[in-house]
Protein backbone atom coordinates (compact mmCIF):
# COMPACT_ATOMS: atom_id res chain seq x y z
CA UNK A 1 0.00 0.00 0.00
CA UNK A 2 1.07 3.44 -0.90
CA UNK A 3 2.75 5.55 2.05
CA UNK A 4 2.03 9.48 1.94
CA UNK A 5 4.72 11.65 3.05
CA UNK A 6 3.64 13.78 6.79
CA UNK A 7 5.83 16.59 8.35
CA UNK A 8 6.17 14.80 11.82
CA UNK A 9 8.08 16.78 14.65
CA UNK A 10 9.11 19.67 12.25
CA UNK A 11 6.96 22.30 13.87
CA UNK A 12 8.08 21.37 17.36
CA UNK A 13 11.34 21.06 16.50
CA UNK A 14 11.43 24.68 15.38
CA UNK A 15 9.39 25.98 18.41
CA UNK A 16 11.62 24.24 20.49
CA UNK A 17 14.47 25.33 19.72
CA UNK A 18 16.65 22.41 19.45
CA UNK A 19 17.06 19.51 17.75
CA UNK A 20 15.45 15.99 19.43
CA UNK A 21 16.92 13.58 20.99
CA UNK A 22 17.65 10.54 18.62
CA UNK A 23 15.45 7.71 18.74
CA UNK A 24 15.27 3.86 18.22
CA UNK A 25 17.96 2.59 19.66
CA UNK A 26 18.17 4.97 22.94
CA UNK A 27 22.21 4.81 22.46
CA UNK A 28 23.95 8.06 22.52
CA UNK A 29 25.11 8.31 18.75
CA UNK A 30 28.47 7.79 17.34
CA UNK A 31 30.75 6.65 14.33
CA UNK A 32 30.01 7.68 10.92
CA UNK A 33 26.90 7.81 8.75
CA UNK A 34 26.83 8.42 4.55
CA UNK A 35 23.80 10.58 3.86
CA UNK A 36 22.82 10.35 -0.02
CA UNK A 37 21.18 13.98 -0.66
CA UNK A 38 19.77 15.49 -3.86
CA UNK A 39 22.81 17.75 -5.66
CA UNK A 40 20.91 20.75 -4.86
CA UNK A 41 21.35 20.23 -1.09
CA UNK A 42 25.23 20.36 -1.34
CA UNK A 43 25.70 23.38 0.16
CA UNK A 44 23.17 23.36 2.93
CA UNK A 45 23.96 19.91 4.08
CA UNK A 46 27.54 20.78 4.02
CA UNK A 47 26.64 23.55 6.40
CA UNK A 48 24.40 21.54 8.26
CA UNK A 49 27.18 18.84 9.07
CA UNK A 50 29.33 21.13 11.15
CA UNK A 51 26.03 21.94 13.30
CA UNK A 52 25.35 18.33 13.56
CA UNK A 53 28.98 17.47 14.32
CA UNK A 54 29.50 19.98 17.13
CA UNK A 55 26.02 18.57 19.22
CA UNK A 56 26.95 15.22 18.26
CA UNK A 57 30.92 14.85 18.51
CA UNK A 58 31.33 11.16 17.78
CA UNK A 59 29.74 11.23 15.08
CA UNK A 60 30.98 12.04 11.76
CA UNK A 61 29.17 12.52 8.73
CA UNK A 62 29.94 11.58 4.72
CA UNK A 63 27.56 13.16 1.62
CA UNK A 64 26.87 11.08 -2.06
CA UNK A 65 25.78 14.07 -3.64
CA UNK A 66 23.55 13.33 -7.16
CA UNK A 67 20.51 13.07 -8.74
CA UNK A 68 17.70 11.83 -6.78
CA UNK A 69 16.37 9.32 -9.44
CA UNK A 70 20.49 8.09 -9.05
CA UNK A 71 20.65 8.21 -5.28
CA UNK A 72 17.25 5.95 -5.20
CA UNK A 73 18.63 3.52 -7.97
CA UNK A 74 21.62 2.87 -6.07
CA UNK A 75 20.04 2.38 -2.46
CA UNK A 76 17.83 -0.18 -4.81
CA UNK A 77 21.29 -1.59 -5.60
CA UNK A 78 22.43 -1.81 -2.30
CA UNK A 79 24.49 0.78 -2.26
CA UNK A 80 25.41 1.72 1.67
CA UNK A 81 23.66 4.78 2.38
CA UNK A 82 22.37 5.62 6.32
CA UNK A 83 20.22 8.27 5.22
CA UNK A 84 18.22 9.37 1.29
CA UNK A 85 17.00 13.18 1.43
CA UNK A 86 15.24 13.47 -2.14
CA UNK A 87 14.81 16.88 -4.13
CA UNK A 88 11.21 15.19 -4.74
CA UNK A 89 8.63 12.64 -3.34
CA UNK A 90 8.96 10.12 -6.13
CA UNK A 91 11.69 9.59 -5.37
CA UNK A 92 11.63 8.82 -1.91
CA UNK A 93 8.58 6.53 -2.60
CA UNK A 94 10.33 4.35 -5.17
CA UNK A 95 12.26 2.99 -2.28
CA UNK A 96 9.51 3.32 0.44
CA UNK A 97 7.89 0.76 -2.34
CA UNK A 98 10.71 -1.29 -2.89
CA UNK A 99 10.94 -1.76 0.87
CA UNK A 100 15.07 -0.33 1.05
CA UNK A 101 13.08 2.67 3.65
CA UNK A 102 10.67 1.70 6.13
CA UNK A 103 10.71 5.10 7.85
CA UNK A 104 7.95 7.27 7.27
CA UNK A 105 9.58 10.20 5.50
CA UNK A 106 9.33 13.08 6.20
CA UNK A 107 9.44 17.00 4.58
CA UNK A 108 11.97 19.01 5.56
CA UNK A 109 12.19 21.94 3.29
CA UNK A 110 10.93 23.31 -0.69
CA UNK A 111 12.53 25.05 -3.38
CA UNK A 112 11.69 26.71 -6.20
CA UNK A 113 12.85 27.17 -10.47
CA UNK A 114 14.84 30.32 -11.22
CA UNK A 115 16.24 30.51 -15.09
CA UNK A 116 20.48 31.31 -14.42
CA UNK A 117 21.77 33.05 -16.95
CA UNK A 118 25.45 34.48 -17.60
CA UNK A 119 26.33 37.43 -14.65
CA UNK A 120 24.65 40.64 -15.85
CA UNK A 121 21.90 39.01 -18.03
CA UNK A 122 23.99 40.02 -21.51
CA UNK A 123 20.97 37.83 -23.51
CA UNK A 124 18.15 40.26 -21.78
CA UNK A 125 16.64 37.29 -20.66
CA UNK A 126 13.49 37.94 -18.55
CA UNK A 127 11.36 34.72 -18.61
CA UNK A 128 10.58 30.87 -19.61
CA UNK A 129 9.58 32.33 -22.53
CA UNK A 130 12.49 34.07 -23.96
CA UNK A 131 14.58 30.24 -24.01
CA UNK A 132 13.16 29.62 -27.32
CA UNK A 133 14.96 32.34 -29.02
CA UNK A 134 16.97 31.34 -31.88
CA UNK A 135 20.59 31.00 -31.49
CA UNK A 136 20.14 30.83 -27.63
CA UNK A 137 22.09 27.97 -26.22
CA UNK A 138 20.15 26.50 -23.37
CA UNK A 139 20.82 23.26 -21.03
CA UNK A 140 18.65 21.64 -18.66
CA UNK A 141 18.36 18.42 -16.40
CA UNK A 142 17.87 15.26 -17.63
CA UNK A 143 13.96 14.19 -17.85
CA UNK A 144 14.33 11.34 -15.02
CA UNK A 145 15.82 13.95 -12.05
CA UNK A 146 13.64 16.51 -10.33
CA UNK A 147 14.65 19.24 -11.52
CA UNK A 148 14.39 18.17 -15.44
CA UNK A 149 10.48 17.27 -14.73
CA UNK A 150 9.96 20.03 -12.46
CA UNK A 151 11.32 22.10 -15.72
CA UNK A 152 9.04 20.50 -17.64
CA UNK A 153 6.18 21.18 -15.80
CA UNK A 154 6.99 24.80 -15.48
CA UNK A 155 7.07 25.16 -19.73
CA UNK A 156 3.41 23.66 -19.74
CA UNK A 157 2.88 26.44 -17.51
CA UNK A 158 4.05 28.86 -18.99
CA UNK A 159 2.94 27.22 -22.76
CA UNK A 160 6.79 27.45 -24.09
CA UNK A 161 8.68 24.47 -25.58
CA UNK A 162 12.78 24.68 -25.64
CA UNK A 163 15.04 22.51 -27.19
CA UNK A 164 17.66 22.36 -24.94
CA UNK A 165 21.55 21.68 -26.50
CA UNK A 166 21.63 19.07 -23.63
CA UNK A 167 20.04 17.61 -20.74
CA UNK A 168 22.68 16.87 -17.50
CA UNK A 169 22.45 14.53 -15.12
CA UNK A 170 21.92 17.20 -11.49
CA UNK A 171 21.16 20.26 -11.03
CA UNK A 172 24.58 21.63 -9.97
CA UNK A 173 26.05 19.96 -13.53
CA UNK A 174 23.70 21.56 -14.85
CA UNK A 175 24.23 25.04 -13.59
CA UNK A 176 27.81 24.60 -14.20
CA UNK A 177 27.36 24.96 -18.10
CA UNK A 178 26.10 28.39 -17.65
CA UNK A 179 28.83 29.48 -14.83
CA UNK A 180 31.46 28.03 -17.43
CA UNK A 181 30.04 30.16 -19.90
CA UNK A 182 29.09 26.36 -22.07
CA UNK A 183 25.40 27.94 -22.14
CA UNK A 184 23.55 31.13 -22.15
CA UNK A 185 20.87 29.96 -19.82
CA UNK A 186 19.40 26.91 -17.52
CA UNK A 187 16.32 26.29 -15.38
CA UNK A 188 17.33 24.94 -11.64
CA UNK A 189 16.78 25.67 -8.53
CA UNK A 190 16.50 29.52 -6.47
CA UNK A 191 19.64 27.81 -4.01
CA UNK A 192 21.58 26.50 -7.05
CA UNK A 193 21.90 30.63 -7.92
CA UNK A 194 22.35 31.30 -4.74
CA UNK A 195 25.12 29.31 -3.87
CA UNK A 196 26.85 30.58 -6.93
CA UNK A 197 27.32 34.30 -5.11
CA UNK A 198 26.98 35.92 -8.48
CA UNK A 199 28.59 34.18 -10.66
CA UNK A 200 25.63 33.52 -12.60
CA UNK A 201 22.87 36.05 -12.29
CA UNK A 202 19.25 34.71 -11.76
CA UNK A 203 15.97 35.33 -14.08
CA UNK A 204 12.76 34.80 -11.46
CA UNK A 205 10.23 33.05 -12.55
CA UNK A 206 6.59 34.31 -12.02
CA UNK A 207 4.26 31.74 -9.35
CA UNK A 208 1.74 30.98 -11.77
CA UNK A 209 4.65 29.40 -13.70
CA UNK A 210 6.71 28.24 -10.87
CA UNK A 211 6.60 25.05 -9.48
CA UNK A 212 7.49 23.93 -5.81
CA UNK A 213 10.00 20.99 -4.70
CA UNK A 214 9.42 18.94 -1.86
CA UNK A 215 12.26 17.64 -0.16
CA UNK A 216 11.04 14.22 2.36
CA UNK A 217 14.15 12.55 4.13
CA UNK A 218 14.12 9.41 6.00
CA UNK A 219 16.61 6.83 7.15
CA UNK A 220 17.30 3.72 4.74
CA UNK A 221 16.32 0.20 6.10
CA UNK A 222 19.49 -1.51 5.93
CA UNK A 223 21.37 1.43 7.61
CA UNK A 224 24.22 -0.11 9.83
CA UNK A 225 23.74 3.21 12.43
CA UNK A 226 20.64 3.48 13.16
CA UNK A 227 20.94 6.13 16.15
CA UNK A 228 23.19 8.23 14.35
CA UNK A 229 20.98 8.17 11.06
CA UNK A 230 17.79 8.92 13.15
CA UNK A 231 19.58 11.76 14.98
CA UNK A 232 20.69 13.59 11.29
CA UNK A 233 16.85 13.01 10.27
CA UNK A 234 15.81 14.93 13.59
CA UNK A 235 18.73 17.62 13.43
CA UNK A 236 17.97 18.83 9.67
CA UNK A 237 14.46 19.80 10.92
CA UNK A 238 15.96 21.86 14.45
CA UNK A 239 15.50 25.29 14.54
CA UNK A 240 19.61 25.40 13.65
CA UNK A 241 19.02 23.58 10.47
CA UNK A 242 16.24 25.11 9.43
CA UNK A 243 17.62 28.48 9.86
CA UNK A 244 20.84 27.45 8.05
CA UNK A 245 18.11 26.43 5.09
CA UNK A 246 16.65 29.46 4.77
CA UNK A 247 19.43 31.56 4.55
CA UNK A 248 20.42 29.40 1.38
CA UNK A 249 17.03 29.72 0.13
CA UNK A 250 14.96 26.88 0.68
CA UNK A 251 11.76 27.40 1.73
CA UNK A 252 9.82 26.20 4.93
CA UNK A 253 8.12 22.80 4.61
């Protein structure tokens, strides 16, 4: 049977001040943990980490940074991952199905499309609609990751079709073809532009165009630290963490 996605304990978390107290096991936790997160959470979780690290001192964390449809193939595969934090629900659910999580997931933060371009605009690019132009070299995420159907969806919205000179894998490879001057504009995330401190400038996108990323995280089944993978689930939705999101852009679950 289908499981939906609920924010547990975010809102008390927040009010609180403080991140819980891990559960399961009731041991204090320790050793390391490999958290598989959505490319577009590089930054943040990176930040996040030396939060986590300081409250929790024996434990140290590792990232597998990639595409979400990736990350959730591999845990599939085996791969040995503690934690999955997805850049979208379907994600998330194709290994709540395959039985790899038995967690309930849970939201912990939303994003939203912005169109990078090069620094300063030079194109005079100023919406979904202007990527059509002839001659304009665009690049966008591959169709299976979040952010290539979340573009998608926001074309239909908008009623413009691109041709895009390729399709990348993530969102930060994609972004990288713009900052490396390879393309004169992309569609990823508001924190992907962020994090680039203006080395790309960013083109909003108007909300009855835009469309909204859920991000659910949960620990995997076969996770060989249970305590330590609870307690990073708890931590990202703290006050701390959640603060540390913001600034970089994400919005509140």
């Amino acid at each position: 049977m289908r499981r939906t996605f609920v924010v547990i304990a975010a809102f008390a978390a927040v009010v609180l001040g403080a991140a819980p107290p891990a559960r399961a096991t009731g041991k204090k936790p320790s050793g390391g943990i490999t958290v598989f997160a959505a490319a577009s959470l590089t930054d943040s979780f990176n930040a996040i980490a030396k939060q986590f690290e300081k409250r929790y001192p024996d434990v140290s964390v590792k990232f597998d940074f990639d595409s979400s449809s990736n990350l959730a193939s591999q845990i599939q595969q085996g791969a040995p991952a503690d934690v999955f934090a997805s850049a979208d629900e379907a994600n998330l659910q194709k290994v709540v199905d395959s039985d790899d999580v038995t967690a309930t997931p849970v939201v912990f933060a939303k994003n939203r499309l912005e169109i990078a371009v090069d620094k300063g605009n030079p194109k005079k690019i100023r919406g979904l609609a202007d990527l059509d132009q002839s001659g304009l070299v665009v690049v966008l995420c591959a169709d299976a990751v979040p952010c290539g159907k979340y573009a998608t969806e926001a074309f239909a919205n908008a009623g413009v079709s691109v041709r895009p000179a390729s399709k990348e894998e993530n969102a930060k490879a994609t972004l990288s073809k713009v900052s490396l001057g390879e393309a004169d504009a992309s569609v990823v995330y508001v924190t992907d532009v962020k994090a680039t401190k203006g080395d790309v400038t960013g083109v909003k996108i108007p909300d009855r165009q835009n469309v909204v990323a859920t991000y659910p995280i949960a620990a995997v089944k076969d996770t060989q630290n249970s305590a330590a993978a609870e307690a990073w689930v708890q931590f990202v939705q703290s006050k701390a963490a959640q603060s540390t999101l913001r600034k970089l852009g994400f919005l509140p679950p």
